[in-house]
PDB file of N, CA and C in Angstrom:
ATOM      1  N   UNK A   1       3.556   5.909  11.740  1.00  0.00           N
ATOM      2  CA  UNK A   1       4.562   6.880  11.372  1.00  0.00           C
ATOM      3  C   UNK A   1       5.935   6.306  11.729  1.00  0.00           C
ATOM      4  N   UNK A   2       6.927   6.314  11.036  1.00  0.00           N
ATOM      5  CA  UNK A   2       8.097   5.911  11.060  1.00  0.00           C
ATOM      6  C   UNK A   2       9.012   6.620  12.487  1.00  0.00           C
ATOM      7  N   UNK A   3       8.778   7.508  12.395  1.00  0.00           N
ATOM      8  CA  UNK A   3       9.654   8.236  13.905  1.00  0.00           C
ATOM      9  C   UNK A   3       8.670   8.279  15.292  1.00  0.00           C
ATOM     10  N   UNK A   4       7.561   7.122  15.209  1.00  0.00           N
ATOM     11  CA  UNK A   4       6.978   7.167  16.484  1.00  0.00           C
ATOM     12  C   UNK A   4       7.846   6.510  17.743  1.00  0.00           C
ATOM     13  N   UNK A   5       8.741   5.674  16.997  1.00  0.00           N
ATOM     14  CA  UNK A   5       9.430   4.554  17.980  1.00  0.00           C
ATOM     15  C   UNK A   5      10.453   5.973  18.538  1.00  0.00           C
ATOM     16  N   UNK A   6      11.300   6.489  17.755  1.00  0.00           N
ATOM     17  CA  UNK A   6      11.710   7.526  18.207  1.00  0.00           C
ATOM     18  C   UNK A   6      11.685   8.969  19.114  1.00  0.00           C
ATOM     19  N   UNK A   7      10.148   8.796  19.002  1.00  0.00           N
ATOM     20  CA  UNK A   7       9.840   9.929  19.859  1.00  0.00           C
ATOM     21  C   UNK A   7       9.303   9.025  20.960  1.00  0.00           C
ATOM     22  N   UNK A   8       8.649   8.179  20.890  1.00  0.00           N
ATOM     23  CA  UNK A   8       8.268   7.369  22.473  1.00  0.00           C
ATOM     24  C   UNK A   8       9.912   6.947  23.082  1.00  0.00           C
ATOM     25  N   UNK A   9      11.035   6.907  22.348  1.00  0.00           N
ATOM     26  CA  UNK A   9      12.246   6.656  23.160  1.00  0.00           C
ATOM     27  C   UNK A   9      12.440   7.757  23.940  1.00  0.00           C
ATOM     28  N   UNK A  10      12.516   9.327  23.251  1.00  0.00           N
ATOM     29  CA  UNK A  10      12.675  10.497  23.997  1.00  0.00           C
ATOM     30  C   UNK A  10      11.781  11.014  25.268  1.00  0.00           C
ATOM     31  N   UNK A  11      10.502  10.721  25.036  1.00  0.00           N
ATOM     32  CA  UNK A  11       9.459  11.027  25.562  1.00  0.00           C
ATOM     33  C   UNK A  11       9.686  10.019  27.052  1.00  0.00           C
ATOM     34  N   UNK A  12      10.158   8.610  26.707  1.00  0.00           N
ATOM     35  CA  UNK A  12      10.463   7.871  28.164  1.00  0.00           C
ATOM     36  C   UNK A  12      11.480   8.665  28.841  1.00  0.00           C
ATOM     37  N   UNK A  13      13.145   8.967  28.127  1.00  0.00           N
ATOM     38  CA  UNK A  13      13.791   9.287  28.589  1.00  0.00           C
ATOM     39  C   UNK A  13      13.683  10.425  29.604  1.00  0.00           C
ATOM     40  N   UNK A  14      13.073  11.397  28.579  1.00  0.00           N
ATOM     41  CA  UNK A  14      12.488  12.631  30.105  1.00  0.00           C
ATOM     42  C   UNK A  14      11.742  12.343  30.681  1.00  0.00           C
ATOM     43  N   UNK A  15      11.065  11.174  31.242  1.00  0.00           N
ATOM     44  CA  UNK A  15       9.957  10.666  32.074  1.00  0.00           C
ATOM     45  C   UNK A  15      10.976  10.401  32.644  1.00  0.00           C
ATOM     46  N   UNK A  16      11.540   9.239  32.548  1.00  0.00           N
ATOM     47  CA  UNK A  16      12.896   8.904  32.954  1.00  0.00           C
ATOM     48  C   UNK A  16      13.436   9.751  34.187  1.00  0.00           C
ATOM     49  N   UNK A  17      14.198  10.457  33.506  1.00  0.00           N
ATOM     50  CA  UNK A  17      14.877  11.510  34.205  1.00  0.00           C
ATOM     51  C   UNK A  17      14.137  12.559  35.190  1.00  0.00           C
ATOM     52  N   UNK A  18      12.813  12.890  34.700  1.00  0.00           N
ATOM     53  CA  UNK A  18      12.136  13.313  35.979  1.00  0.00           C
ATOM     54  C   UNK A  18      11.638  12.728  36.852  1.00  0.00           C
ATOM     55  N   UNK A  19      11.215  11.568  36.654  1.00  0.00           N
ATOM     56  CA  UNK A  19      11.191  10.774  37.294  1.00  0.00           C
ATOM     57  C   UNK A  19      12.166  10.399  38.948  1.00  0.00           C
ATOM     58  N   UNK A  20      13.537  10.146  37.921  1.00  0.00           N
ATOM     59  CA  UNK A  20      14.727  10.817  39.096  1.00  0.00           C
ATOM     60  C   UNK A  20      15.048  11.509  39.641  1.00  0.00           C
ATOM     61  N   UNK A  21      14.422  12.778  39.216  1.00  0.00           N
ATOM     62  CA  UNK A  21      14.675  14.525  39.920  1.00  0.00           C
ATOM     63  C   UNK A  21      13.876  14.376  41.171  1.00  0.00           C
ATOM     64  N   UNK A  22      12.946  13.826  40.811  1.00  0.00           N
ATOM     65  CA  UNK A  22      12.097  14.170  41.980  1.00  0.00           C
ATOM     66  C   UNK A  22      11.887  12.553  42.635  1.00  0.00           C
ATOM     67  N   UNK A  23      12.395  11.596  42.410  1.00  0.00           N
ATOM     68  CA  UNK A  23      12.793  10.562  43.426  1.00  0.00           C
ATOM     69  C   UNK A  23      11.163   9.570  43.190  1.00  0.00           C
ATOM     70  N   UNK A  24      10.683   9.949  42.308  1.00  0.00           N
ATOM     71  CA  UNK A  24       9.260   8.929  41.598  1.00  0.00           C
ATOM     72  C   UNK A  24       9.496   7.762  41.023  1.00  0.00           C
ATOM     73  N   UNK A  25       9.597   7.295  41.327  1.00  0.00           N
ATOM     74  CA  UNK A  25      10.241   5.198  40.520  1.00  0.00           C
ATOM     75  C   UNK A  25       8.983   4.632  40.140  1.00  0.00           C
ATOM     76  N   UNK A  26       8.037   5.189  39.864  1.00  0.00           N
ATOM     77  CA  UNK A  26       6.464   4.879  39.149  1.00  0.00           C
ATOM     78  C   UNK A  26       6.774   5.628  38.127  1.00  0.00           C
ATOM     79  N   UNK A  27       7.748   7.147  37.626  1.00  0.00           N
ATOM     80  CA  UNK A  27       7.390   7.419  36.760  1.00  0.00           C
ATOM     81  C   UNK A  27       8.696   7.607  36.140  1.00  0.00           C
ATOM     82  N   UNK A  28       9.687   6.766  36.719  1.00  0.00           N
ATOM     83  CA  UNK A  28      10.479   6.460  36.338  1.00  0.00           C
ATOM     84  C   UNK A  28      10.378   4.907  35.376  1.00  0.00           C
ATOM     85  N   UNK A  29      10.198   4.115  36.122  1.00  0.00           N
ATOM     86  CA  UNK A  29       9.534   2.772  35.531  1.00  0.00           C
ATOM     87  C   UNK A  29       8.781   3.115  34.296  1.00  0.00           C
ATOM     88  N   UNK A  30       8.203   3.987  34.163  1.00  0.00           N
ATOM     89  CA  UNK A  30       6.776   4.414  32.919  1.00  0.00           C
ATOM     90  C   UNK A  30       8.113   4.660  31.696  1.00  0.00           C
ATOM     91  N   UNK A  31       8.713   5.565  32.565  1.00  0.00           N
ATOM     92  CA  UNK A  31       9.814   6.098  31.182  1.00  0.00           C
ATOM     93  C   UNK A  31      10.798   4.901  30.756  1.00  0.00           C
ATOM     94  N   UNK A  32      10.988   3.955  31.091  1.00  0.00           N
ATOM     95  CA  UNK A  32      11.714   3.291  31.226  1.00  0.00           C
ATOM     96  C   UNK A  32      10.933   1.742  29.669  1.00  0.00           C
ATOM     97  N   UNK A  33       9.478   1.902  30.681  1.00  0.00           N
ATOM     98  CA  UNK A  33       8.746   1.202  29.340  1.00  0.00           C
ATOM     99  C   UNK A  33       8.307   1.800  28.471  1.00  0.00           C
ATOM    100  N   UNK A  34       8.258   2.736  28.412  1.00  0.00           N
ATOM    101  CA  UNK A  34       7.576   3.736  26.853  1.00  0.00           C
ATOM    102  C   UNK A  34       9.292   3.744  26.143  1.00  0.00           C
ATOM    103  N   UNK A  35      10.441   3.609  26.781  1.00  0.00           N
ATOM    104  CA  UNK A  35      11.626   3.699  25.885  1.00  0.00           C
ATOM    105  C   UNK A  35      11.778   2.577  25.085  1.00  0.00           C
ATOM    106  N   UNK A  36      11.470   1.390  25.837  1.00  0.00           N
ATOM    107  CA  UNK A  36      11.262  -0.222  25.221  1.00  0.00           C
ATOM    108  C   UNK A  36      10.409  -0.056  24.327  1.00  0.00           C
ATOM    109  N   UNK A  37       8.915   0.434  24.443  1.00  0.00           N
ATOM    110  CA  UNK A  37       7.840   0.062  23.808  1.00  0.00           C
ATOM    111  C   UNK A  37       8.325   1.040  22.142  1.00  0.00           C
ATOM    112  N   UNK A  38       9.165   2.102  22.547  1.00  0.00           N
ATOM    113  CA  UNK A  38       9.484   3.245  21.283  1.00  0.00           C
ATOM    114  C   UNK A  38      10.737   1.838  20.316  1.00  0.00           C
ATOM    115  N   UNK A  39      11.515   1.485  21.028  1.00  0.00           N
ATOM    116  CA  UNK A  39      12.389   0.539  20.638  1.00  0.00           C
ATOM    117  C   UNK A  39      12.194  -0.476  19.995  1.00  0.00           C
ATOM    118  N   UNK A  40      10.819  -1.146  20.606  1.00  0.00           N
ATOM    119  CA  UNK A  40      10.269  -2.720  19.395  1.00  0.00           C
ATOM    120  C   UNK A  40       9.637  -1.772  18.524  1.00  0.00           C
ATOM    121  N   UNK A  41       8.818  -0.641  18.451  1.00  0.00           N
ATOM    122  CA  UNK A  41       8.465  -0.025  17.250  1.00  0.00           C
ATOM    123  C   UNK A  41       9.267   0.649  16.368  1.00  0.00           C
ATOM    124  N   UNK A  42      10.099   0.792  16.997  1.00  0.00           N
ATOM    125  CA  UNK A  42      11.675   1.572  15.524  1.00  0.00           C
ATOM    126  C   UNK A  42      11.735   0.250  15.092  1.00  0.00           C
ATOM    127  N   UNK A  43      12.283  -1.035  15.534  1.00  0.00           N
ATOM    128  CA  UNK A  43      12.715  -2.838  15.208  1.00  0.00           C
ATOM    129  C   UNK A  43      11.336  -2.933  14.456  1.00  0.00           C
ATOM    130  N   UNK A  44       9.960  -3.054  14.543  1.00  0.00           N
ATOM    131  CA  UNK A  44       8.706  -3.610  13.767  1.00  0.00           C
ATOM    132  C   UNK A  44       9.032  -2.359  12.336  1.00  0.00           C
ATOM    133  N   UNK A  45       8.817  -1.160  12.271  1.00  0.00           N
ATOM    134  CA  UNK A  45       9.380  -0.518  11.240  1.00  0.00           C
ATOM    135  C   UNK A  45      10.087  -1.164  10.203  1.00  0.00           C
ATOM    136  N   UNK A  46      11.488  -0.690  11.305  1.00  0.00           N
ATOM    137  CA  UNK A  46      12.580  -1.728  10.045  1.00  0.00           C
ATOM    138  C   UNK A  46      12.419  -2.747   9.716  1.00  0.00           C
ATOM    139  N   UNK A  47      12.169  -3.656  10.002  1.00  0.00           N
ATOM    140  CA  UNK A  47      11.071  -5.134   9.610  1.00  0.00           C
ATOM    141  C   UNK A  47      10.586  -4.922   8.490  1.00  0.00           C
ATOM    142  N   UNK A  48       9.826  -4.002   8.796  1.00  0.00           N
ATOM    143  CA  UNK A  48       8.647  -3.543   7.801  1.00  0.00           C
ATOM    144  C   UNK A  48       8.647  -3.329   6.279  1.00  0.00           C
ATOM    145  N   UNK A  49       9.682  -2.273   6.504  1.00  0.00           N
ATOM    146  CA  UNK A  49      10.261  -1.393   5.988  1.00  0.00           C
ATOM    147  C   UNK A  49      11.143  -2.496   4.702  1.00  0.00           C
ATOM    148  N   UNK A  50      11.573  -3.660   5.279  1.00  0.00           N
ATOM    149  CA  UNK A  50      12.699  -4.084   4.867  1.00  0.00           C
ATOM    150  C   UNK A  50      12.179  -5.547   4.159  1.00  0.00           C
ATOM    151  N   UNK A  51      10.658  -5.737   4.608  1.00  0.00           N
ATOM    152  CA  UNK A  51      10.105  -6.542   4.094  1.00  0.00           C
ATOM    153  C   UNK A  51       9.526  -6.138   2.679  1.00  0.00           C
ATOM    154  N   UNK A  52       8.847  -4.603   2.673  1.00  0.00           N
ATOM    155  CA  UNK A  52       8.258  -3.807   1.635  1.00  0.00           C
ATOM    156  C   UNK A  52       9.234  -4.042   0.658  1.00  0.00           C
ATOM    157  N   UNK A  53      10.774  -3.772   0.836  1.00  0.00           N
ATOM    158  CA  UNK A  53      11.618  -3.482  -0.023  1.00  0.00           C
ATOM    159  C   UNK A  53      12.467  -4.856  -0.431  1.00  0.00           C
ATOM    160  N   UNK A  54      11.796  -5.903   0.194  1.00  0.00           N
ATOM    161  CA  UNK A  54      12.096  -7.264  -0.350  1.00  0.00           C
ATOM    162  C   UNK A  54      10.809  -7.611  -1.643  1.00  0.00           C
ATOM    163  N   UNK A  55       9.512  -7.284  -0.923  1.00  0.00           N
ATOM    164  CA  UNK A  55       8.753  -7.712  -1.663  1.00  0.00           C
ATOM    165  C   UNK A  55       9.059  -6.911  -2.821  1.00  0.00           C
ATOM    166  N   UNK A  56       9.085  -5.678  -3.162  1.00  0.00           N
ATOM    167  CA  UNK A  56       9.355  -5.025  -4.253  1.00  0.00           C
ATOM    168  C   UNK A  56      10.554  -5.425  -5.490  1.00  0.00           C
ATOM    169  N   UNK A  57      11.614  -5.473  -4.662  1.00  0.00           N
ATOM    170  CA  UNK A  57      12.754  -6.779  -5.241  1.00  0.00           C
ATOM    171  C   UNK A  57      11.998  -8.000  -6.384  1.00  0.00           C
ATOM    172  N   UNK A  58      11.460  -8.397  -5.843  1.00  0.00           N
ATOM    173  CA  UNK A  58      11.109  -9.755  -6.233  1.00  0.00           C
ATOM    174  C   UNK A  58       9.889  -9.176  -7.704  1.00  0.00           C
ATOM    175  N   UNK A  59       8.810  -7.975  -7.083  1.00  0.00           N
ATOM    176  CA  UNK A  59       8.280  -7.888  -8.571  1.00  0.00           C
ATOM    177  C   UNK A  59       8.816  -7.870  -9.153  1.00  0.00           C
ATOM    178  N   UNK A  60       9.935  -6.812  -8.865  1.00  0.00           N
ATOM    179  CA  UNK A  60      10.847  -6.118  -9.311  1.00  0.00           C
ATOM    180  C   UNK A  60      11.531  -7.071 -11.133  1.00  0.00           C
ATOM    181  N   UNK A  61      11.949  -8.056  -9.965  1.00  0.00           N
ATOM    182  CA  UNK A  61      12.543  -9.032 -10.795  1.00  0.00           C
ATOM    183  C   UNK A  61      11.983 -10.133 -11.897  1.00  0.00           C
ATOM    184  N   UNK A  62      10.129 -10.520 -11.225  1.00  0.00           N
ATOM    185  CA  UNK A  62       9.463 -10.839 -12.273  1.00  0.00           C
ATOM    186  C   UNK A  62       9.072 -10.022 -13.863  1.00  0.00           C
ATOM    187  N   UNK A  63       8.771  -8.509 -13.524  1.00  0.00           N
ATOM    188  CA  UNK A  63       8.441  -7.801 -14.494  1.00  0.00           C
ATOM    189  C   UNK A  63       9.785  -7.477 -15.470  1.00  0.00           C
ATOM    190  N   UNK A  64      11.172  -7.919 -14.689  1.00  0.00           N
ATOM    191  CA  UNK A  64      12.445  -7.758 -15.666  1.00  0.00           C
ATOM    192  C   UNK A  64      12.453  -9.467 -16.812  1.00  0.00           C
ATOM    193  N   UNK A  65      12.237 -10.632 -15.930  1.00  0.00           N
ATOM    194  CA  UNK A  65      12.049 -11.672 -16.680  1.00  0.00           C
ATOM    195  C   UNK A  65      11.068 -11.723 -17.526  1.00  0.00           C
ATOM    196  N   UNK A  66       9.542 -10.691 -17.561  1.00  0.00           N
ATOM    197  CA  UNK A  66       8.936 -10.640 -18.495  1.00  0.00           C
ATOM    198  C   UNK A  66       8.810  -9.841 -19.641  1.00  0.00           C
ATOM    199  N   UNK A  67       9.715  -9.310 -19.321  1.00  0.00           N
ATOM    200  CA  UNK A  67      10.461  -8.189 -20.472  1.00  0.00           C
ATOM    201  C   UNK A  67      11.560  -9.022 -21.597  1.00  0.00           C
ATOM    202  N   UNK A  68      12.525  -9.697 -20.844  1.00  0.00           N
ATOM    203  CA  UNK A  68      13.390 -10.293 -21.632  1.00  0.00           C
ATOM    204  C   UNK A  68      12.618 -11.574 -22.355  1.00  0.00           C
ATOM    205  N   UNK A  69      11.401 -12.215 -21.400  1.00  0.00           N
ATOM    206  CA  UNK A  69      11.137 -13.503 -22.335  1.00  0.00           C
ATOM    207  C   UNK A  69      10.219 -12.752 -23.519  1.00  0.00           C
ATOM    208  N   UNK A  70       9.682 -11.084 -23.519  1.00  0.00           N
ATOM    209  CA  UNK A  70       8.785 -11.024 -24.765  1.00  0.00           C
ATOM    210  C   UNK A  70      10.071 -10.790 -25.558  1.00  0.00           C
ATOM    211  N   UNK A  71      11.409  -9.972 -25.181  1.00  0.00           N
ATOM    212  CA  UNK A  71      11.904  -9.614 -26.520  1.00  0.00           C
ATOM    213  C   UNK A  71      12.611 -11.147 -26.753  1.00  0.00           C
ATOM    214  N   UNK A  72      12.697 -12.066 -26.397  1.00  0.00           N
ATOM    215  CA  UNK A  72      13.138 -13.559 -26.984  1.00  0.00           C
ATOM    216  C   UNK A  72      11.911 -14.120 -28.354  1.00  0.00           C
ATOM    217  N   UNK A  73      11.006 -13.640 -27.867  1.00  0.00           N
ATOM    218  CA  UNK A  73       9.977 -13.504 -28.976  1.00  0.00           C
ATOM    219  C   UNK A  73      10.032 -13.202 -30.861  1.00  0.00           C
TER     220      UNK A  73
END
């Protein structure tokens, strides 16, 4: 799912922060890597995302050259 990286960022942050309320640096640390781990998965997404819409480009562009070489026909 596209907004998982996003919600594991939020989900650290209030780990995070309770973490600090109550003076826990184990579950502070946790929030701290589930914000990273939400962060390379928003970055692998857009990757993704941006690779899909390269590859598509490129059919994109074969099925336009095979259009123009039939009407050269």
């Amino acid at each position: 799912m596209a907004n998982d990286g996003k919600w594991d960022q939020a989900k650290g942050k209030a780990r995070e922060a309770a973490g600090k309320l109550v003076n826990d640096k184990k579950q502070e640390s946790k929030g701290k890597a589930e914000q990273r781990s939400g962060k390379v998965k928003e970055k692998a997404n857009d990757t993704r995302d941006s690779a899909e819409g390269t590859v598509e480009g490129i059919k994109e562009s074969f099925t336009d050259n095979d259009k123009k070489d039939k009407r050269k026909r």
